[in-house]
N, C-alpha and C. Protein backbone atom coordinates (compact mmCIF):
# COMPACT_ATOMS: atom_id res chain seq x y z
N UNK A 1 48.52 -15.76 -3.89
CA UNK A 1 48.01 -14.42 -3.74
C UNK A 1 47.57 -14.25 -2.28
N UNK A 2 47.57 -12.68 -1.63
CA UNK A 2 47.56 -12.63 -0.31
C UNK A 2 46.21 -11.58 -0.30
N UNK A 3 45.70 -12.19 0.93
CA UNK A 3 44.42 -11.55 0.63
C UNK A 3 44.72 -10.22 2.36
N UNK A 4 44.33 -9.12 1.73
CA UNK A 4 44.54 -7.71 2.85
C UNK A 4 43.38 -8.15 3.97
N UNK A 5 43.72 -7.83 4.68
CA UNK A 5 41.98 -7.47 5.87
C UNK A 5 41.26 -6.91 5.78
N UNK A 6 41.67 -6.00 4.74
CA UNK A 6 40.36 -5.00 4.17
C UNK A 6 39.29 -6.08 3.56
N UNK A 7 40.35 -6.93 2.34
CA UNK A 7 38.94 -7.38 1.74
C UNK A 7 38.42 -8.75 2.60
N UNK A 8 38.81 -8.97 2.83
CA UNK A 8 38.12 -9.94 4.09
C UNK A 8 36.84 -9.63 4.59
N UNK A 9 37.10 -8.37 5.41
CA UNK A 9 36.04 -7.41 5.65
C UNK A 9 35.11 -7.17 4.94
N UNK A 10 35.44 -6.52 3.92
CA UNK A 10 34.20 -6.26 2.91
C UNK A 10 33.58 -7.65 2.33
N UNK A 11 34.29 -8.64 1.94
CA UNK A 11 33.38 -10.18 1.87
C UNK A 11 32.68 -10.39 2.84
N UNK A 12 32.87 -10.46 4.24
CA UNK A 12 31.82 -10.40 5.18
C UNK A 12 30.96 -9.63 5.34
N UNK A 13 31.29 -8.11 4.78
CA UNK A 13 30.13 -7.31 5.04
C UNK A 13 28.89 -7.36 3.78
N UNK A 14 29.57 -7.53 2.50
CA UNK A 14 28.50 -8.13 1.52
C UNK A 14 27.49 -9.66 2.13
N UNK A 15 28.07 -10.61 2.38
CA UNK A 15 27.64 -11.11 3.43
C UNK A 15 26.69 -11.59 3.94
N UNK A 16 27.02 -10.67 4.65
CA UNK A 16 26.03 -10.16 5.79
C UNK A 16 24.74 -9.14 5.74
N UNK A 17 24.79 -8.19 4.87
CA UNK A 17 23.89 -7.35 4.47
C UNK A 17 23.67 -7.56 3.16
N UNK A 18 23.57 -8.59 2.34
CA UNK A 18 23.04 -9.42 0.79
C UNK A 18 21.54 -9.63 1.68
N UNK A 19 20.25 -9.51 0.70
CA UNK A 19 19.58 -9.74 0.87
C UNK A 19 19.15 -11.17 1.07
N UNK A 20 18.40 -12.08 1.49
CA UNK A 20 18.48 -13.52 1.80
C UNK A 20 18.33 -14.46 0.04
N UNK A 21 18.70 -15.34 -0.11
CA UNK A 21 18.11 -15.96 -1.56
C UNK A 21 16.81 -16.17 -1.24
N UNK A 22 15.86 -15.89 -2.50
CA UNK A 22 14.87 -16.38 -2.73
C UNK A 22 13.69 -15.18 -2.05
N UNK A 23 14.12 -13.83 -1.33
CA UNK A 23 13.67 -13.09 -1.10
C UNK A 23 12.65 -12.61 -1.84
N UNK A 24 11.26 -12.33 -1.29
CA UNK A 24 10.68 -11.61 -2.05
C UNK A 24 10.39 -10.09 -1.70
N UNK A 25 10.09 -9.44 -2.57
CA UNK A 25 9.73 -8.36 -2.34
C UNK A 25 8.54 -7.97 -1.81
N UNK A 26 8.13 -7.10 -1.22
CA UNK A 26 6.43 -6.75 -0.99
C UNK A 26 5.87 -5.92 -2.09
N UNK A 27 4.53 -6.28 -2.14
CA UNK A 27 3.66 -5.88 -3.24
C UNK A 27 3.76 -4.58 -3.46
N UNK A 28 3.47 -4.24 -4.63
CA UNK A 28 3.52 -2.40 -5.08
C UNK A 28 2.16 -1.73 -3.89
N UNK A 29 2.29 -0.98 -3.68
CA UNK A 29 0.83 -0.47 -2.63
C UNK A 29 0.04 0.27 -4.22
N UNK A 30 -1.20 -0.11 -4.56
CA UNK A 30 -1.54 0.88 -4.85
C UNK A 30 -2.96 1.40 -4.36
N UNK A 31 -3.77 2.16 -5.02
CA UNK A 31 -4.70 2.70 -4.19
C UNK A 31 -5.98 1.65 -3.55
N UNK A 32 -6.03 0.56 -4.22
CA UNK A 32 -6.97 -0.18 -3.90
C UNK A 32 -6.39 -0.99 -2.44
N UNK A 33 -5.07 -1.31 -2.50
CA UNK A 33 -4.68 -1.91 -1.40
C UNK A 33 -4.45 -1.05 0.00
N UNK A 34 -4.39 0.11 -0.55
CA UNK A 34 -4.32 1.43 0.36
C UNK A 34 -5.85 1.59 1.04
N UNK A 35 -6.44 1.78 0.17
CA UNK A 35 -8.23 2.29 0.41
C UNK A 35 -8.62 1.32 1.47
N UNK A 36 -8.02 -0.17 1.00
CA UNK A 36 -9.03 -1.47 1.58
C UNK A 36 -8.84 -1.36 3.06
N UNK A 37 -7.23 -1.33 3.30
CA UNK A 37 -6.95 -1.16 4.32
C UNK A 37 -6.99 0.06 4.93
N UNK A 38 -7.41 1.17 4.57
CA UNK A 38 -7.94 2.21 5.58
C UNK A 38 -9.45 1.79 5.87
N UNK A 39 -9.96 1.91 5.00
CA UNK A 39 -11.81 1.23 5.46
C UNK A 39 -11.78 0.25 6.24
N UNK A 40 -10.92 -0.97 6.25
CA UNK A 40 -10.80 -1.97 7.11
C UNK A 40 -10.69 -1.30 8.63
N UNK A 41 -9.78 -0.20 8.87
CA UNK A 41 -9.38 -0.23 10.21
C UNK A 41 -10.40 0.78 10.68
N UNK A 42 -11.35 1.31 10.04
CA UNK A 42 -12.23 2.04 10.11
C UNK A 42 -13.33 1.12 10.13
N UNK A 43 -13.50 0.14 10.09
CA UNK A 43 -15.01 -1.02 10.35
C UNK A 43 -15.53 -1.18 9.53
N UNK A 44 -15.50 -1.00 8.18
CA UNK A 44 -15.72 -1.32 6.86
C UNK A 44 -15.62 -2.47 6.51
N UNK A 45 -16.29 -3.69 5.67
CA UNK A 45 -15.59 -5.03 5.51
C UNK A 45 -15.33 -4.61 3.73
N UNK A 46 -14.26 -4.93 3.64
CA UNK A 46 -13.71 -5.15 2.39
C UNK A 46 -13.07 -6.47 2.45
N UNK A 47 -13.98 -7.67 1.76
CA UNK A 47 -13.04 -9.16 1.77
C UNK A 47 -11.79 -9.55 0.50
N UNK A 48 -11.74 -8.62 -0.37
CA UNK A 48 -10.84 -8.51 -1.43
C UNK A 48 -11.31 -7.06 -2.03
N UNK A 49 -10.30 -6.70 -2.44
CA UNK A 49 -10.44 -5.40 -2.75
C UNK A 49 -9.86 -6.06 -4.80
N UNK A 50 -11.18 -5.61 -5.45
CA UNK A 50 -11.36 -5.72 -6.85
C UNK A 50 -11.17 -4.45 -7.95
N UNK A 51 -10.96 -3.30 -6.85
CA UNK A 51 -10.49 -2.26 -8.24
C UNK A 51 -10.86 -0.93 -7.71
N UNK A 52 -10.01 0.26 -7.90
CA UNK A 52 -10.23 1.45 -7.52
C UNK A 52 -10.53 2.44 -8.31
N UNK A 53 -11.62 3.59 -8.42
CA UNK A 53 -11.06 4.65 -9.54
C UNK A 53 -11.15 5.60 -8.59
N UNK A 54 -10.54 6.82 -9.22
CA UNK A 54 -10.62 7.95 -8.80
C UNK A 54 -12.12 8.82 -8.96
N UNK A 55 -12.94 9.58 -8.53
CA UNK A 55 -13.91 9.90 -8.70
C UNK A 55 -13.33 11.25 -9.19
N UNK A 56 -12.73 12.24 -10.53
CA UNK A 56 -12.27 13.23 -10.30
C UNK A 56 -13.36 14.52 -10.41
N UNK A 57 -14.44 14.23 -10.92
CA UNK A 57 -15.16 14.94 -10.73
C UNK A 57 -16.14 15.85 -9.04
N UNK A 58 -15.75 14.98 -8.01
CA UNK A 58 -15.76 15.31 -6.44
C UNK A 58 -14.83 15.54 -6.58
N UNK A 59 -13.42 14.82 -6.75
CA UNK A 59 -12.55 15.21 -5.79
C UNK A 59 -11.73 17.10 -6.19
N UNK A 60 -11.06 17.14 -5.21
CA UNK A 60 -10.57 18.63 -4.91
C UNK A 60 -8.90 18.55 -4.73
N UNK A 61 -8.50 19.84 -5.00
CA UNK A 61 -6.63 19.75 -4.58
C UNK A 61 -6.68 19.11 -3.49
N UNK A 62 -7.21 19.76 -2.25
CA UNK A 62 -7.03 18.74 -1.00
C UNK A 62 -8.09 17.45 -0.95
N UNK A 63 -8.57 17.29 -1.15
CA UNK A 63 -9.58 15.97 -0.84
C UNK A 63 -9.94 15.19 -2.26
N UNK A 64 -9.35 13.47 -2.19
CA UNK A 64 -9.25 13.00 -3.36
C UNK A 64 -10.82 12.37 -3.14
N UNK A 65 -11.37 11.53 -3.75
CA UNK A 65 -12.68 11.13 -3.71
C UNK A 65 -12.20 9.90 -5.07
N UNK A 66 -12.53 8.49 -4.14
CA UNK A 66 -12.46 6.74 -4.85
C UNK A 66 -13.37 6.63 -4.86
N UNK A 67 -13.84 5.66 -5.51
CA UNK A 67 -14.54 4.28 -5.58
C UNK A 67 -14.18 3.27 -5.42
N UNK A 68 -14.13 2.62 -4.83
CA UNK A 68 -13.64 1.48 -4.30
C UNK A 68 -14.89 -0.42 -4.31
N UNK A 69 -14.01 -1.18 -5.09
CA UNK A 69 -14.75 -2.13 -5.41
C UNK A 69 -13.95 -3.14 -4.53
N UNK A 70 -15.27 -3.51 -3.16
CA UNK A 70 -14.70 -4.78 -2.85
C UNK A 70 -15.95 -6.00 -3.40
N UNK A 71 -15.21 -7.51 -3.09
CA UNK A 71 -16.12 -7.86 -3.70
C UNK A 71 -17.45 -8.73 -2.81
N UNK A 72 -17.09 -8.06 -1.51
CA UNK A 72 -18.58 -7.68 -0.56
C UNK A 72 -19.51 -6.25 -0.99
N UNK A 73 -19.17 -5.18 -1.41
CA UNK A 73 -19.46 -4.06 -1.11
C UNK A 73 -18.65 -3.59 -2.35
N UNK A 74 -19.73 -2.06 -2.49
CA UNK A 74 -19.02 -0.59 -3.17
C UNK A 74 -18.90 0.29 -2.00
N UNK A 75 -17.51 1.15 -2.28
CA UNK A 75 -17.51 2.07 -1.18
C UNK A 75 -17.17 3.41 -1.87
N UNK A 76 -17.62 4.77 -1.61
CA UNK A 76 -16.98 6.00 -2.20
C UNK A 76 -16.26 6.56 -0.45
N UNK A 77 -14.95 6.43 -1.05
CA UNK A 77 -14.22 6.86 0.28
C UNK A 77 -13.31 8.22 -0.12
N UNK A 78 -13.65 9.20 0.54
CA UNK A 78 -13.49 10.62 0.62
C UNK A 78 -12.15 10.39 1.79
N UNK A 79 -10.72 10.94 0.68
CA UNK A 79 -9.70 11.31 2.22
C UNK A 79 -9.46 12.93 1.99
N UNK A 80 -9.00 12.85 2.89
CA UNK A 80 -8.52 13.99 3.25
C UNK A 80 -6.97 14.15 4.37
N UNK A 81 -6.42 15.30 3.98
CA UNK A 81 -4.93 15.05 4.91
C UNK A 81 -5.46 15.01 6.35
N UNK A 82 -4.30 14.00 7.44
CA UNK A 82 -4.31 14.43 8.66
C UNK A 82 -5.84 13.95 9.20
N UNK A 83 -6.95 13.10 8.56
CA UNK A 83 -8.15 13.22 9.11
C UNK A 83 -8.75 11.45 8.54
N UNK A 84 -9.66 11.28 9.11
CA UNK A 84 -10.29 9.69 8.84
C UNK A 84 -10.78 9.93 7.84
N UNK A 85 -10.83 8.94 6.66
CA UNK A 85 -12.03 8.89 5.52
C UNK A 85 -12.66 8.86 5.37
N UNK A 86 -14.38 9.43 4.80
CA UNK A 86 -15.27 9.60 5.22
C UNK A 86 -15.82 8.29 4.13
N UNK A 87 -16.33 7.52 4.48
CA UNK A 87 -16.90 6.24 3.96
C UNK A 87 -18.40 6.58 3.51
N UNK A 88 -18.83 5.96 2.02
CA UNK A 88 -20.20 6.14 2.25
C UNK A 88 -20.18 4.63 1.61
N UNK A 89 -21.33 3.79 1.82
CA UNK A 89 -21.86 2.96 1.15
C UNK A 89 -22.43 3.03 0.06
N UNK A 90 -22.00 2.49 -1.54
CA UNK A 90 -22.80 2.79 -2.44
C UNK A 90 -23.73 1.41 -3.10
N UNK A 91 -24.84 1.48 -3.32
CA UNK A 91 -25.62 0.59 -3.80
C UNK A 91 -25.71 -0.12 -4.87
């Protein structure tokens, strides 16, 4: 059997663009890993981030309002579009 140059080609290009073996994927983002790392880059210490809720009673169409459990600290972090989160410390 004679193999075309086409498929030649396309065996190399599978290849080449196959993801590596043993690849992993990156973690799902969800809001706690989201939150931790906005408070983080904002000067907040979060040393593991242990669980998020939504506060829906603050929050608004535009401005969501968490709770955020690290397991240094509680944080209620207020976002909003386009703007920094407003962090409060909770006790």
């Amino acid at each position: 059997m004679r193999k075309t140059p086409g498929s030649l080609l396309l065996a190399i290009a599978a290849v080449l663009f196959s993801p590596p073996v043993g690849a992993q994927q990156a973690p799902a983002e969800t809001p706690q890993t989201m939150l931790s790392a906005q408070i983080r880059t904002q000067g907040y210490a979060c040393d593991k981030a242990l669980g998020a809720t939504r506060d829906r009673k603050r929050s608004q169409p535009d401005r969501a309002v968490w709770v955020l459990k690290c397991s240094n600290a509680t944080y209620r972090v207020t976002r909003a579009p386009d703007m920094a989160a407003r962090v409060e410390v909770l006790p």
